[in-house]
Protein backbone atom coordinates (compact mmCIF):
# COMPACT_ATOMS: atom_id res chain seq x y z
CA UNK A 1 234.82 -264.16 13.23
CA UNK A 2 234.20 -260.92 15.05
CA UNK A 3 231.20 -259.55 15.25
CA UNK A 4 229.80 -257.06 13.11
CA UNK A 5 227.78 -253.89 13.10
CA UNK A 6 224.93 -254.22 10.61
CA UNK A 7 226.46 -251.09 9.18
CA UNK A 8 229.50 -252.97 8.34
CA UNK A 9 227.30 -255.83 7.41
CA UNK A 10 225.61 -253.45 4.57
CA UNK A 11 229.02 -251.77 3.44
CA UNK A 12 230.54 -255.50 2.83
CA UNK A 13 227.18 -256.56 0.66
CA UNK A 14 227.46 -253.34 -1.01
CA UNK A 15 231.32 -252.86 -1.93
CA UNK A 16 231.29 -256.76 -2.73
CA UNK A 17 227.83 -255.96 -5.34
CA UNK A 18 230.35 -253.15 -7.17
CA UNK A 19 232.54 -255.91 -8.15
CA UNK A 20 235.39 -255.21 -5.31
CA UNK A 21 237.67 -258.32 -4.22
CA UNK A 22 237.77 -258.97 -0.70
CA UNK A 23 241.09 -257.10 -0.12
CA UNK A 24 239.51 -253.92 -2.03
CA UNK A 25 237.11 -254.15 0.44
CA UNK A 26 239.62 -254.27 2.82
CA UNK A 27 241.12 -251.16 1.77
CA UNK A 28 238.14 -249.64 1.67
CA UNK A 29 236.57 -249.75 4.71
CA UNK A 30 240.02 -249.24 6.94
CA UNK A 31 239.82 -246.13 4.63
CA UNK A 32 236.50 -245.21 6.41
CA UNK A 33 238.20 -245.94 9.71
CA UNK A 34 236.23 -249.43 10.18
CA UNK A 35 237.86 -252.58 12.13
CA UNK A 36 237.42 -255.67 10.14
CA UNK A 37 240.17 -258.20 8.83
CA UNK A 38 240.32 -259.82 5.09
CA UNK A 39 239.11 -263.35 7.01
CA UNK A 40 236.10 -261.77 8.36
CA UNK A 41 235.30 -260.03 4.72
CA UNK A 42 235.83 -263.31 3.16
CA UNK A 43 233.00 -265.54 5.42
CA UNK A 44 230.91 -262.44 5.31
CA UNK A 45 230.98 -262.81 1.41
CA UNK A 46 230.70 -266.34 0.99
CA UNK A 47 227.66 -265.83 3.72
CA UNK A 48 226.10 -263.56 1.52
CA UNK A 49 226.43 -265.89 -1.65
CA UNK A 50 225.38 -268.86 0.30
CA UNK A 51 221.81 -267.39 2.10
CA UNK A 52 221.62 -263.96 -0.11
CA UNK A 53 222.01 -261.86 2.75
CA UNK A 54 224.47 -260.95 5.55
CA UNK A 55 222.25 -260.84 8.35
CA UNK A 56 222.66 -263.05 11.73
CA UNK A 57 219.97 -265.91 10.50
CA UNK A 58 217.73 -267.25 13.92
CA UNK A 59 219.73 -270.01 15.48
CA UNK A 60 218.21 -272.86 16.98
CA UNK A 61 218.58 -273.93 20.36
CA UNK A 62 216.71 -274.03 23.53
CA UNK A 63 214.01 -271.53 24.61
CA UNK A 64 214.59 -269.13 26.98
CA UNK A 65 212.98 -270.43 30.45
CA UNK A 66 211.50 -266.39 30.81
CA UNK A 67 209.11 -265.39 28.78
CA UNK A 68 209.36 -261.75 27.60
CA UNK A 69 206.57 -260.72 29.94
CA UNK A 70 208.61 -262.92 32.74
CA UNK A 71 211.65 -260.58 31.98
CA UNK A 72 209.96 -257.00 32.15
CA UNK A 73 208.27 -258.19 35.97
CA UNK A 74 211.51 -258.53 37.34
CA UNK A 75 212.60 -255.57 36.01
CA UNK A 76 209.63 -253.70 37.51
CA UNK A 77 210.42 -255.48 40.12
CA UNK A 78 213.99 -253.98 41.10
CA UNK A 79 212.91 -250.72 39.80
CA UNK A 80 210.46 -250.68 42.71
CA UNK A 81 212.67 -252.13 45.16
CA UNK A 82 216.21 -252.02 44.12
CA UNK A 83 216.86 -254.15 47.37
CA UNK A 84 215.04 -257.12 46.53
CA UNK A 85 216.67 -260.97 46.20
CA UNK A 86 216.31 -263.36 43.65
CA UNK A 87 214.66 -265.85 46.25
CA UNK A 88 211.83 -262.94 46.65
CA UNK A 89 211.35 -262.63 43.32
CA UNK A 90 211.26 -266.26 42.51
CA UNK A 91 208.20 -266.44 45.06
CA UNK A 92 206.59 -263.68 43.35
CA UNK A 93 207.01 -265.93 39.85
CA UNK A 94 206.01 -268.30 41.49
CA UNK A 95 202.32 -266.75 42.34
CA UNK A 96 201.92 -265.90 39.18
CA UNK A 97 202.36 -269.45 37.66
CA UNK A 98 206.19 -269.25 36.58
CA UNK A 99 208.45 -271.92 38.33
CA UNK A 100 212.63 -270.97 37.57
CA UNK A 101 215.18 -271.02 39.78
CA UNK A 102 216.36 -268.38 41.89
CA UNK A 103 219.78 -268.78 39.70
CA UNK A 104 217.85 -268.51 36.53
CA UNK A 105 216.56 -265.00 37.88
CA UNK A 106 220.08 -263.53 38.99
CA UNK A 107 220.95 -264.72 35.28
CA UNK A 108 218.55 -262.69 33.63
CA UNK A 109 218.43 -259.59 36.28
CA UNK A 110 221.92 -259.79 35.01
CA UNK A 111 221.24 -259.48 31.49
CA UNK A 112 219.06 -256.94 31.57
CA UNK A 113 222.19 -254.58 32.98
CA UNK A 114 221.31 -254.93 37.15
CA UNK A 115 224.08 -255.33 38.70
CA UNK A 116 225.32 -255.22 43.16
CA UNK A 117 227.13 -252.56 44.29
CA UNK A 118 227.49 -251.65 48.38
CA UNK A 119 225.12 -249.01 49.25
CA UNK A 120 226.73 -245.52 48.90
CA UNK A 121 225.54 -243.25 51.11
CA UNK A 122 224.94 -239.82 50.95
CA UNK A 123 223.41 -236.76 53.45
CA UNK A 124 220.52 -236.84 54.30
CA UNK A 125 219.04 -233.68 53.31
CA UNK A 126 215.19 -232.46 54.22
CA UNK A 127 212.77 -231.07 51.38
CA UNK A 128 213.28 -227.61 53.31
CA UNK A 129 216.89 -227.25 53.18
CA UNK A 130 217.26 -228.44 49.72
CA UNK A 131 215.32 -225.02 48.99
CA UNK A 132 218.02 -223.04 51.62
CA UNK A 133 221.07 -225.38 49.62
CA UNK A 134 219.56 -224.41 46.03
CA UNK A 135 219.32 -220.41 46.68
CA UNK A 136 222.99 -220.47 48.62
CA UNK A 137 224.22 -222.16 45.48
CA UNK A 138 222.30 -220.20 43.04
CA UNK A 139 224.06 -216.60 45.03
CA UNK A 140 227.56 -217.88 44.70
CA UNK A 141 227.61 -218.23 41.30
CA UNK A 142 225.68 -214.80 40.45
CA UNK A 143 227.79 -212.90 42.74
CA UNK A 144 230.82 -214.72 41.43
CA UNK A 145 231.63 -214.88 45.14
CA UNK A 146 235.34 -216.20 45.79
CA UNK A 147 235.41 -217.02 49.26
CA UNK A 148 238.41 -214.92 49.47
CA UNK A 149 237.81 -214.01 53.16
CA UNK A 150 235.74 -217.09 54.16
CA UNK A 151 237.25 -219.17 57.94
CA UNK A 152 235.55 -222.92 56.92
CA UNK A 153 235.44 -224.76 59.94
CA UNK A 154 234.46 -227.77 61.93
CA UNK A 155 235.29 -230.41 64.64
CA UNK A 156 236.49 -233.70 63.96
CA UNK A 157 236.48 -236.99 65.71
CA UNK A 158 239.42 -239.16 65.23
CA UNK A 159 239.92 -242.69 65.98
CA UNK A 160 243.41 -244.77 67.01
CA UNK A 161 243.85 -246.37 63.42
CA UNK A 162 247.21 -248.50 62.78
CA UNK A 163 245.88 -249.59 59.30
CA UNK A 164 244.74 -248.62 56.45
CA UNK A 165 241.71 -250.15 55.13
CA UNK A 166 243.21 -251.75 52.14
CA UNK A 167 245.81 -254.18 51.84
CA UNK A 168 247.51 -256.53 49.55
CA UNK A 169 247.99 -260.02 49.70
CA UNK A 170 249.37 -263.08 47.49
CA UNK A 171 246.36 -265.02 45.74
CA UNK A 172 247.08 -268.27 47.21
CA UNK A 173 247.48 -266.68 50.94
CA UNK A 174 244.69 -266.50 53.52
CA UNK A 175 242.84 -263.20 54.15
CA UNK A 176 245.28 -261.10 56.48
CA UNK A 177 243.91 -260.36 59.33
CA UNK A 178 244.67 -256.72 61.68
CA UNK A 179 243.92 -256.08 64.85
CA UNK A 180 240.95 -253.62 65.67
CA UNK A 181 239.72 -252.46 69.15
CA UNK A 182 236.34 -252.31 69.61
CA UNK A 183 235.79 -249.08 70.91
CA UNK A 184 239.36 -247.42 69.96
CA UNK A 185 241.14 -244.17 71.88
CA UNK A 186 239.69 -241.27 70.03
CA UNK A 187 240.28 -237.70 70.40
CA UNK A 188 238.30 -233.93 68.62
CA UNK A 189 239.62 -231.68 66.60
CA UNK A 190 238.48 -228.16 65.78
CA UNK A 191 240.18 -226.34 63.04
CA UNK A 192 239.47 -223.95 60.32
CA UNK A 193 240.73 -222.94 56.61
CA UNK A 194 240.67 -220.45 54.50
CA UNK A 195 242.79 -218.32 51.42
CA UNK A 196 245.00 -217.01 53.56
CA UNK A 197 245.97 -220.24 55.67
CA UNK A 198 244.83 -222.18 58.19
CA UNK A 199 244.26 -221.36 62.27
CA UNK A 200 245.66 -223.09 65.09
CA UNK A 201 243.78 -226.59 65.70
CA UNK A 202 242.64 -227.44 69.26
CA UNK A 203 242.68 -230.71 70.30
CA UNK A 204 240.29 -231.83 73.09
CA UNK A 205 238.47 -234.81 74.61
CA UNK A 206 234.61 -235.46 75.97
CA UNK A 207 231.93 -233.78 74.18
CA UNK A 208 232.34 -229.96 73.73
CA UNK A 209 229.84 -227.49 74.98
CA UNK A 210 228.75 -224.11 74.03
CA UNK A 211 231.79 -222.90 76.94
CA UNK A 212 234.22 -225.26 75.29
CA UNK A 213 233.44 -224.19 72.33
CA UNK A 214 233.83 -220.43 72.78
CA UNK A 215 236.87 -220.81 74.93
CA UNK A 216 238.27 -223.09 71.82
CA UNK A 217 237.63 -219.92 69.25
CA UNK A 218 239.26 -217.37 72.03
CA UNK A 219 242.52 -219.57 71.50
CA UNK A 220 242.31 -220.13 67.87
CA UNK A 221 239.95 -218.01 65.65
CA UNK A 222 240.56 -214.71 67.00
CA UNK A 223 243.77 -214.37 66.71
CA UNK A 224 244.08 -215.84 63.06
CA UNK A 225 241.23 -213.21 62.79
CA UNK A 226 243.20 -210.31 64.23
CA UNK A 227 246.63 -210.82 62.63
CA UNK A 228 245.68 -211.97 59.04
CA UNK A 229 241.99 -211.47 57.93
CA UNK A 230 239.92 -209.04 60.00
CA UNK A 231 237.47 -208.86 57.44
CA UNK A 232 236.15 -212.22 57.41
CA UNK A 233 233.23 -213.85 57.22
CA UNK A 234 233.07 -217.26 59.81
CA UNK A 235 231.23 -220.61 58.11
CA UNK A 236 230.15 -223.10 60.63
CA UNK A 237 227.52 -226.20 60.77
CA UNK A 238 224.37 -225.22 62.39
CA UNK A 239 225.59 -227.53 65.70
CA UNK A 240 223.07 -226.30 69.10
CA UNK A 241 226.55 -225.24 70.62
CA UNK A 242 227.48 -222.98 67.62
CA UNK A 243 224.05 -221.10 67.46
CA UNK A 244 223.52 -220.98 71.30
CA UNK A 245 222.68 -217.47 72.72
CA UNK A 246 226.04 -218.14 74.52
CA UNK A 247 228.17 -218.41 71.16
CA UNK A 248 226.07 -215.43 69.19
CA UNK A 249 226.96 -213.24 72.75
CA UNK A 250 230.78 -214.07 71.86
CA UNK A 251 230.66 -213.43 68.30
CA UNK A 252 229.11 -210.21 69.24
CA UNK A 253 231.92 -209.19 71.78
CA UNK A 254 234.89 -210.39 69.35
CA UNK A 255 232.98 -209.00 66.19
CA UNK A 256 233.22 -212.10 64.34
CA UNK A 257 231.17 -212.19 61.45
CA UNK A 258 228.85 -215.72 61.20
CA UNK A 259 228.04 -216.07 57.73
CA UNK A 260 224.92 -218.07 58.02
CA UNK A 261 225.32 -220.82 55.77
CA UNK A 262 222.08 -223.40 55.10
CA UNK A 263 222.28 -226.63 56.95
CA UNK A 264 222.87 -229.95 56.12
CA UNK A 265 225.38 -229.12 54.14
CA UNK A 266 228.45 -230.83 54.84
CA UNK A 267 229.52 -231.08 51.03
CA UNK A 268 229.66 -227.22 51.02
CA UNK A 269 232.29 -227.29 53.70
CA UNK A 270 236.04 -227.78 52.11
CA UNK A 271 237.41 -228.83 55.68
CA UNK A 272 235.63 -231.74 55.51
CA UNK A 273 237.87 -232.96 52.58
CA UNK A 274 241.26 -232.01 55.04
CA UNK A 275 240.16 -234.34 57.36
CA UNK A 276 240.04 -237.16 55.20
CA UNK A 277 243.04 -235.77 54.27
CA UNK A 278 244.31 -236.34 57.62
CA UNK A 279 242.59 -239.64 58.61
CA UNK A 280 244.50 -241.04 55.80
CA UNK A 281 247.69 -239.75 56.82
CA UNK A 282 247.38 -240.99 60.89
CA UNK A 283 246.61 -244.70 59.43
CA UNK A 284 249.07 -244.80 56.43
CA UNK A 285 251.85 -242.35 57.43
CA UNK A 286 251.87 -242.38 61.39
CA UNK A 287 250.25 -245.34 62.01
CA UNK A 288 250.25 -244.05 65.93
CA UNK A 289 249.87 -247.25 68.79
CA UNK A 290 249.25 -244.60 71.61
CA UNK A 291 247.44 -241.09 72.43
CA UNK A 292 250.53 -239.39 72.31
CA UNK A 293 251.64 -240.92 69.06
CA UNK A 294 248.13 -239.73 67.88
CA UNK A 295 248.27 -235.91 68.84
CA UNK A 296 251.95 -235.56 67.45
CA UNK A 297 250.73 -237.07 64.25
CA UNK A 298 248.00 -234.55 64.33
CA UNK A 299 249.76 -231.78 65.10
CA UNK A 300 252.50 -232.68 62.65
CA UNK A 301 249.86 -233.10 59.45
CA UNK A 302 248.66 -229.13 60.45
CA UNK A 303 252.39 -227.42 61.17
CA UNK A 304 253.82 -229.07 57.69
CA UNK A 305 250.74 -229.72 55.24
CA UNK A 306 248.31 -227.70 55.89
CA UNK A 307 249.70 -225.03 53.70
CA UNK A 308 247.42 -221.64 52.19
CA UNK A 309 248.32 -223.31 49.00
CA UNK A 310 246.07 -226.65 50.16
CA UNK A 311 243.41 -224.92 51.77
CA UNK A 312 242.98 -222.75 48.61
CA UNK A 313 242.67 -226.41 46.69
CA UNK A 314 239.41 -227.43 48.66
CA UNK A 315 238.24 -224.21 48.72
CA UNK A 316 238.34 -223.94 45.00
CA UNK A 317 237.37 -227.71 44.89
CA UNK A 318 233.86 -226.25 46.58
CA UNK A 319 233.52 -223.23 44.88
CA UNK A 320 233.91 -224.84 41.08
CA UNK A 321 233.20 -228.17 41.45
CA UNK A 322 230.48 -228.70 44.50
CA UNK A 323 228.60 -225.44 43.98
CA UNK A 324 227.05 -226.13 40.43
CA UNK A 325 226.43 -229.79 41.25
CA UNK A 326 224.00 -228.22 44.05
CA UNK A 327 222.04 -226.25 41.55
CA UNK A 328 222.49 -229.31 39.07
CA UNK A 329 220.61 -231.50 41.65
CA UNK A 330 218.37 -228.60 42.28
CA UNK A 331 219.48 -228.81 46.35
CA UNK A 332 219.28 -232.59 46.94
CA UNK A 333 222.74 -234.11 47.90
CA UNK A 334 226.05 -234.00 45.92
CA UNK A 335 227.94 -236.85 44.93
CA UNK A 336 230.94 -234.83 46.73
């Protein structure tokens, strides 16, 4: 018989009191948009007649091995430490005179609605900046700011990847297996989006510098600058390179307009979702066995999808979706 709500419970015993035959009922209560069937109705009723009421009776069986007391320490227990095993917890019974098994734990840990998930990580974001994060959020959406002239950009490592990180298999088959180097080929990116489209990318090896850096922006920012948005503003992390005296010296000679943004604040960045954009592509799409195979793949994702169309899809992606979660987690980190 399936179970029932104690609402449904009462209507039964009350409909059945009126004098109403089990298919009345029936009618009834699929009139008041209730699931039951006429077999359910029927053991309900003869329930009813046989103990006077329709309520689930105590069953016998064997006691629980917790006690209620038992039950509420482990849950103070992973509420304190949401890392902690059975086995530590069954040492901690232990000490206080309560001998289960570390099974009999996970069984009622269970119960009580824990379950394991892998960790999910998230920026790290100081007590300081969550301040900077809530007030940048908090002037957006007062100034109904658009980012219509807004450059979002940022560098991005990426690895020689064959496969994607999924894959299916038949049940009865062993685990496939894919080789992985252990420290693959991996070139940088720098890139930037906005409205109007995206710049030219510059791919590079090694570690960039505060030189690098400002010879990259020559090549690609100022000219996207010059031909289609002159009045911009420029969003960048707060990297040592981008706010050394010898980047603020070219941003004063090429009057490009930093708009100081706070830091840690990756989320706030819609390039960041383009490159997973990308990384998915390279591994699923290209699937590249060389360098060269990597750069064309690269270069191919940023000539054919990276269209204004797309970049106005993050950027709107930031603007109504990641903005008021900031000021909804009053500056801490997003789930985006």
């Amino acid at each position: 018989m399936p179970k029932y709500s104690n609402y449904v419970r009462t209507r039964i015993e009350l409909l059945h009191n009126q004098g109403l035959h089990p298919a009345g009922i029936l009618k009834t209560l699929k009139g008041e948009g209730l699931v039951v069937s006429l077999s359910g109705i029927t053991r309900m009723i003869k329930k009813l007649r046989l103990t006077g009421s329709v309520a689930n009776l105590p069953r016998s069986g064997r006691p629980r091995k917790l006690s209620v007391e038992a039950r509420a320490f482990i849950d103070q227990q992973m509420r304190k430490n949401d890392e902690m095993t059975s086995a530590k917890i069954q040492k901690k019974l232990a000490k206080r005179g309560i001998s289960v098994s570390s099974s009999t734990v996970r069984r009622s840990r269970k119960q009580q609605g824990w379950t394991l998930q892998r960790t999910a990580y998230c920026q790290l974001i100081r007590d300081a900046n969550k301040v900077k994060r809530l007030e940048f959020a908090q002037r957006v959406l007062e100034s109904g700011d658009t980012f219509h002239n807004v450059i979002f950009s940022d560098e991005c490592s990426i690895s020689l990847q064959s496969y994607r990180r999924t894959c299916f298999r038949m049940a009865d088959e062993p685990t496939k297996r894919k080789p992985k180097p252990k420290h693959p080929l991996k070139v940088h990116v720098w890139g930037g989006i906005s409205r109007h489209g995206a710049t030219k990318i510059c791919i590079f090896d090694g570690i960039m510098d505060a030189d690098l850096f400002c010879n990259v922006l020559e090549t690609t920012l100022v000219p996207f600058i010059r031909n289609k948005l002159p009045d911009h503003r420029f969003m960048q992390d707060n990297d040592p390179k981008h706010t050394s005296r010898r980047a603020q010296a070219f941003f004063e000679k090429e009057s490009i307009n930093w708009w100081r943004t706070p830091p840690e604040s990756p989320d706030l960045n819609p390039i960041e979702d383009l490159w997973h954009e990308l990384k998915f592509y390279l591994e699923s799409k290209v699937k590249p066995r060389n360098k060269q195979e990597l750069v064309d793949g690269i270069k191919k994702f940023w000539e054919r999808k990276v269209t204004s169309d797309k970049c106005a899809k993050y950027i709107d992606h930031v603007l109504h979706k990641v903005v008021p979660a900031v000021v909804e987690a009053q500056g801490a980190a997003t789930k985006y």
